[in-house]
Protein backbone atom coordinates (compact mmCIF):
# COMPACT_ATOMS: atom_id res chain seq x y z
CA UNK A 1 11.50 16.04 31.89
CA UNK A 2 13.63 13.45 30.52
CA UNK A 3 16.25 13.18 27.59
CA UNK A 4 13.60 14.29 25.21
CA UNK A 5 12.17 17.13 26.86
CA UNK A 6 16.07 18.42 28.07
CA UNK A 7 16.74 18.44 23.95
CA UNK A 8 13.41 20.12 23.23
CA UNK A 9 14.38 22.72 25.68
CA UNK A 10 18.00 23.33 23.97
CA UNK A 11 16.12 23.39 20.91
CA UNK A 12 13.71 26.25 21.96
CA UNK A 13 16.29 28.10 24.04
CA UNK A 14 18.62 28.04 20.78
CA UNK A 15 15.71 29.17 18.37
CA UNK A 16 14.94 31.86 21.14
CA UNK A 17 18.57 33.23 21.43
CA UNK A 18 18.52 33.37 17.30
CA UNK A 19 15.56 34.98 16.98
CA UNK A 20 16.65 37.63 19.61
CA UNK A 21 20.21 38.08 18.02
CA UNK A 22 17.90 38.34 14.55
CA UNK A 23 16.04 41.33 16.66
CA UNK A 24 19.15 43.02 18.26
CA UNK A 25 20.74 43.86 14.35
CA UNK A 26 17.55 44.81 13.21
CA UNK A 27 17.88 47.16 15.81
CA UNK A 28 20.80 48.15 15.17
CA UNK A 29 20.08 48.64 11.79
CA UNK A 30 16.94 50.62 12.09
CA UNK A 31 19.04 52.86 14.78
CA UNK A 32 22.57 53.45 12.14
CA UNK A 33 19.80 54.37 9.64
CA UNK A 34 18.15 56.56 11.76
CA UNK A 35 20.67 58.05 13.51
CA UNK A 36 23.01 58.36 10.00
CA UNK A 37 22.92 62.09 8.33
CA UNK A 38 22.68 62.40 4.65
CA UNK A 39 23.36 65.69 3.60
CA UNK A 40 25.35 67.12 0.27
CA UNK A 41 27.02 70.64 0.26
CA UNK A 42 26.26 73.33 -2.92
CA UNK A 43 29.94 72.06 -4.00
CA UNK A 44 28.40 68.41 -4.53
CA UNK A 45 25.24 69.71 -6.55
CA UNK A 46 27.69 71.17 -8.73
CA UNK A 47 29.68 68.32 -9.40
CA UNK A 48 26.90 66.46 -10.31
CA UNK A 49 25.41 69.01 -12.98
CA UNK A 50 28.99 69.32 -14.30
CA UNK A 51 28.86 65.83 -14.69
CA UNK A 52 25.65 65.50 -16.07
CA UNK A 53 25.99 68.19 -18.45
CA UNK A 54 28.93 66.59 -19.83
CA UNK A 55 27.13 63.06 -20.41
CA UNK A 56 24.62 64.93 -21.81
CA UNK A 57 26.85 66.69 -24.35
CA UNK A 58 28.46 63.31 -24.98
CA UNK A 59 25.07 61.57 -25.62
CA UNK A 60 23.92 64.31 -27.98
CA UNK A 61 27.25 63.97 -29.63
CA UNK A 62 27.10 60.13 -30.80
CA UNK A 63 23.53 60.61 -31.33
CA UNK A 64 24.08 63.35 -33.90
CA UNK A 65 25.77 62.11 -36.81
């Protein structure tokens, strides 16, 4: 357990402590994702089609000449 073997521990304690902090926002990650609702109210489908039906009508427009 000399200089060398103090430095390969560092080394391996580092790459350890990366790997884990790596892990934890994985985690973390795979838990917001989870845990984060997605949902879109009758108002918000309307928007939409009121905005696709206009780029539709616009599309048709410069297509038809």
């Amino acid at each position: 357990s000399g200089p060398k073997g103090v430095i390969n521990d560092w080394r391996r304690f580092k790459q350890l402590e990366t790997e884990q902090r790596q892990e934890q926002r994985r985690e973390m990650e795979r838990l917001i994702k989870k845990l984060s609702m997605t949902c879109r109210s009758h108002l918000d489908d309307e928007a939409d089609k009121q905005k696709q039906k206009e780029l539709q009508e616009k599309i048709n427009g410069k297509v038809a000449w």
